[in-house]
Protein backbone atom coordinates (compact mmCIF):
# COMPACT_ATOMS: atom_id res chain seq x y z
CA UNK A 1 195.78 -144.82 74.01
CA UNK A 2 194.74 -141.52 75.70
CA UNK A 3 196.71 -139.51 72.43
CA UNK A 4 195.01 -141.20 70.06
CA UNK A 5 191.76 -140.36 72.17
CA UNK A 6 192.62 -136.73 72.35
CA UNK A 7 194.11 -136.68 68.57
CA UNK A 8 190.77 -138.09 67.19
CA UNK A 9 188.70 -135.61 69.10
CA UNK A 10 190.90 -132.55 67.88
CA UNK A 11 190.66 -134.13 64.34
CA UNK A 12 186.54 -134.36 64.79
CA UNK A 13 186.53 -130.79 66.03
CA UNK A 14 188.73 -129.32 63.29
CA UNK A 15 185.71 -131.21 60.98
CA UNK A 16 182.92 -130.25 62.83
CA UNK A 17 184.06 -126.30 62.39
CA UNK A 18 185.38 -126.38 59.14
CA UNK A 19 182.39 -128.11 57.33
CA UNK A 20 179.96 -125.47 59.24
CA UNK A 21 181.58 -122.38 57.66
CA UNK A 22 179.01 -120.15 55.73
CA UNK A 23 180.09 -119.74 52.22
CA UNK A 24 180.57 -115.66 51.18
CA UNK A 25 178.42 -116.84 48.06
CA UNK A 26 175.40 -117.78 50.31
CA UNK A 27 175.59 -114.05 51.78
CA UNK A 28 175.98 -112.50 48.15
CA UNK A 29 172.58 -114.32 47.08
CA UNK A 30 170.39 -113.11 50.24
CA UNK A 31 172.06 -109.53 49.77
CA UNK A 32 170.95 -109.21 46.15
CA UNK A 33 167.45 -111.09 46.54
CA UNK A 34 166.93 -108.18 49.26
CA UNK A 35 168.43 -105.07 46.98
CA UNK A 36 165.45 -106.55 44.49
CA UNK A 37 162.96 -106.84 47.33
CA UNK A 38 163.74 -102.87 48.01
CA UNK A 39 163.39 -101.71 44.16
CA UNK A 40 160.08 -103.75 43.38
CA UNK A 41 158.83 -102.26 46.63
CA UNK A 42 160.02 -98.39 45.32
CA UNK A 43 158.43 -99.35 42.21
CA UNK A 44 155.58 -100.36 43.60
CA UNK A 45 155.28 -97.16 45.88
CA UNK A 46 155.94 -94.54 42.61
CA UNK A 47 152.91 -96.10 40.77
CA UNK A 48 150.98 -95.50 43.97
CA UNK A 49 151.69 -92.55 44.17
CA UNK A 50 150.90 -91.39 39.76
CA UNK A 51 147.80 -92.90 40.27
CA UNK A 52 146.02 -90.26 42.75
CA UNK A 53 143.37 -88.51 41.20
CA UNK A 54 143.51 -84.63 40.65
CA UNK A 55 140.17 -82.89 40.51
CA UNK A 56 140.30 -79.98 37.82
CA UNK A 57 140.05 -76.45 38.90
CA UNK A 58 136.71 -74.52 38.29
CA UNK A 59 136.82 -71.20 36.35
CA UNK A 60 135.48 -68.29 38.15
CA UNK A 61 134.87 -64.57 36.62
CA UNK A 62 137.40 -62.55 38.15
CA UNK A 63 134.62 -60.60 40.06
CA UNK A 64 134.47 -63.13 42.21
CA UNK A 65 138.16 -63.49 43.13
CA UNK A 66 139.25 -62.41 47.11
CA UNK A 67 142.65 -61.84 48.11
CA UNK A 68 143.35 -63.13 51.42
CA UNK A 69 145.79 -61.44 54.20
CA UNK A 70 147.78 -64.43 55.88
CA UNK A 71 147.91 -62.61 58.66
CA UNK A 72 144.80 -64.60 59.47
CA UNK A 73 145.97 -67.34 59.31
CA UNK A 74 149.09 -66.95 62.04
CA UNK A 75 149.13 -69.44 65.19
CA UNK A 76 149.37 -67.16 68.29
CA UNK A 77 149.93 -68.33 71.62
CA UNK A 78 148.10 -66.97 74.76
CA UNK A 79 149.85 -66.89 77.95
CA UNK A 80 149.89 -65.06 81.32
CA UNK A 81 153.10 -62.98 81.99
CA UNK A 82 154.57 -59.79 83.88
CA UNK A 83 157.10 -57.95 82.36
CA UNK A 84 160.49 -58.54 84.36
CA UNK A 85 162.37 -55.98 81.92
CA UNK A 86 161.05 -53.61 79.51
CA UNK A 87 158.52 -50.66 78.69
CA UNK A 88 155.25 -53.20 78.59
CA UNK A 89 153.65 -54.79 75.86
CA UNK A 90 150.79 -54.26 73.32
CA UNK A 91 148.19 -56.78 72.35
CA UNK A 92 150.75 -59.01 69.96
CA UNK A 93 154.48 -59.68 70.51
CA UNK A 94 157.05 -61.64 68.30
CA UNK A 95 158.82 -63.59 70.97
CA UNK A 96 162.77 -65.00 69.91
CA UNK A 97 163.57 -66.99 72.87
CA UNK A 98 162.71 -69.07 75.91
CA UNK A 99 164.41 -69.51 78.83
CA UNK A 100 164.12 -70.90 82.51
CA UNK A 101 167.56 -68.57 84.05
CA UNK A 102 166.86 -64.74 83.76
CA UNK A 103 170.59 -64.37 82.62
CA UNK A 104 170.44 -65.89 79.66
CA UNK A 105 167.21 -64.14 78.81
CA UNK A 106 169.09 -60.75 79.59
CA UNK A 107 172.59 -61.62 77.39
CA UNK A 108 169.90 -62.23 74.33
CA UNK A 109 167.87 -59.12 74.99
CA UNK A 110 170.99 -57.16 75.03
CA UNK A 111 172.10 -58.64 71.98
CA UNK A 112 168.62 -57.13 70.50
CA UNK A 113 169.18 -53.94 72.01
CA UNK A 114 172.41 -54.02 70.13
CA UNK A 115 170.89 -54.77 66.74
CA UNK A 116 168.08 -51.76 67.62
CA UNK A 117 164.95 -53.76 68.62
CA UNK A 118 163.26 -52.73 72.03
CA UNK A 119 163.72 -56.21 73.69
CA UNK A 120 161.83 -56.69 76.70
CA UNK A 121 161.72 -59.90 79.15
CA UNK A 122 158.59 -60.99 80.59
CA UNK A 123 158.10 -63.93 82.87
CA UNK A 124 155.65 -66.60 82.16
CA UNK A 125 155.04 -68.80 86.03
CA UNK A 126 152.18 -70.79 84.87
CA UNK A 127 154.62 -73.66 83.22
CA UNK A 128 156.98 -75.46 85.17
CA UNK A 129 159.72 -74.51 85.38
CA UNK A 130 158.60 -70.74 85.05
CA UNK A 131 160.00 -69.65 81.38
CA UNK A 132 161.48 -65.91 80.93
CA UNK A 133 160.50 -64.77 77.06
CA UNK A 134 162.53 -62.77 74.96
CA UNK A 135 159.94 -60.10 73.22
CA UNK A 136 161.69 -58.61 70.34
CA UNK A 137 158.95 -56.27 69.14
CA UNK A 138 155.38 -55.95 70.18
CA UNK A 139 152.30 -54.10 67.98
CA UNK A 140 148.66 -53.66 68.96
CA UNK A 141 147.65 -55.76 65.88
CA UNK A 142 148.28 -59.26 64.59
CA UNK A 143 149.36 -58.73 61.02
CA UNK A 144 151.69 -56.14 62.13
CA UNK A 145 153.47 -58.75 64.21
CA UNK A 146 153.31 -61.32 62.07
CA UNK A 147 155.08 -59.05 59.72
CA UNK A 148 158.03 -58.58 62.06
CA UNK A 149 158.05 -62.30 63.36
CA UNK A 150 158.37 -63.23 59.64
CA UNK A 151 161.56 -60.99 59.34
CA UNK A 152 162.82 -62.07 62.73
CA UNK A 153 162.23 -65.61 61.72
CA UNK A 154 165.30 -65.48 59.25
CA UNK A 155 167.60 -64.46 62.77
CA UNK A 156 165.99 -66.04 64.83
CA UNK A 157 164.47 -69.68 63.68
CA UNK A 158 161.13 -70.55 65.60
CA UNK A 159 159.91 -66.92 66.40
CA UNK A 160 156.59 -66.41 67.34
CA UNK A 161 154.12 -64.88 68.44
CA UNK A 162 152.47 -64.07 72.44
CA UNK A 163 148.68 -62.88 73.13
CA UNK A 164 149.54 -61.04 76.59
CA UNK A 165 146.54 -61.69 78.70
């Protein structure tokens, strides 16, 4: 009696998990009803977007054109620093790197000094931890050193510039 017991509750089990197997074709449906969700919604978005409205440009006599230096236009930073190694700096400096050890700040400005720049390392102790700046070039105005930070820029990615209080 207790086999026939234990065969009939194997037998119900084997049921119970082979009629409650999800069926690939079930999947297939809900994957493509999705992949349609996604293009109507794209669709949906590109008309969005072709239907902003573009305001025409005025004329204007030529007289009244102005060419603009973009020097203007540069975000400087202001911070307090000394100079730790170098000559001293002028009003605007194109600075290439940040660090908080003073010998990593020294390996890049000798890798400057290599490539002919007057690097100088200055130490900035108002952020926490104090930051040593690499100062590839410096100039008394801006547009000069905007100049230089947009050729240094190419070198060295996310240049920029220091107002030395």
């Amino acid at each position: 009696m207790n086999k026939y017991v234990v065969l009939c509750a194997g037998l119900c089990a084997a049921m119970v998990f082979t009629s409650c197997k999800s069926q690939e074709s079930a999947y297939r449906q809900r994957y493509l009803k999705a992949q349609e969700r996604e293009a109507a919604e794209r669709t949906q978005s590109q008309d969005v977007v072709e239907q902003n409205v573009v305001v025409p440009m005025q004329e204007r006599a030529a007289n009244n054109t102005r060419v603009l230096d973009n020097s203007d236009n540069v975000k400087v930073r202001q911070e307090s620093v000394q100079v730790v190694n170098g000559t001293g700096l002028k009003n605007f400096s194109v600075v290439v790197g940040s660090f908080s050890q003073i010998f990593n700040a020294e390996g890049l400005q000798q890798t400057l000094k290599a490539a002919g720049y007057n690097a100088q390392i200055v130490l900035n102790s108002a952020v926490q931890p104090a930051m040593y700046r690499v100062v590839a070039t410096t100039f008394d105005t801006k547009g000069e050193a905007a100049a230089s930070r947009d050729n240094l820029q190419t070198q060295y990615p996310g240049a920029w510039l220091l107002y030395a209080k």
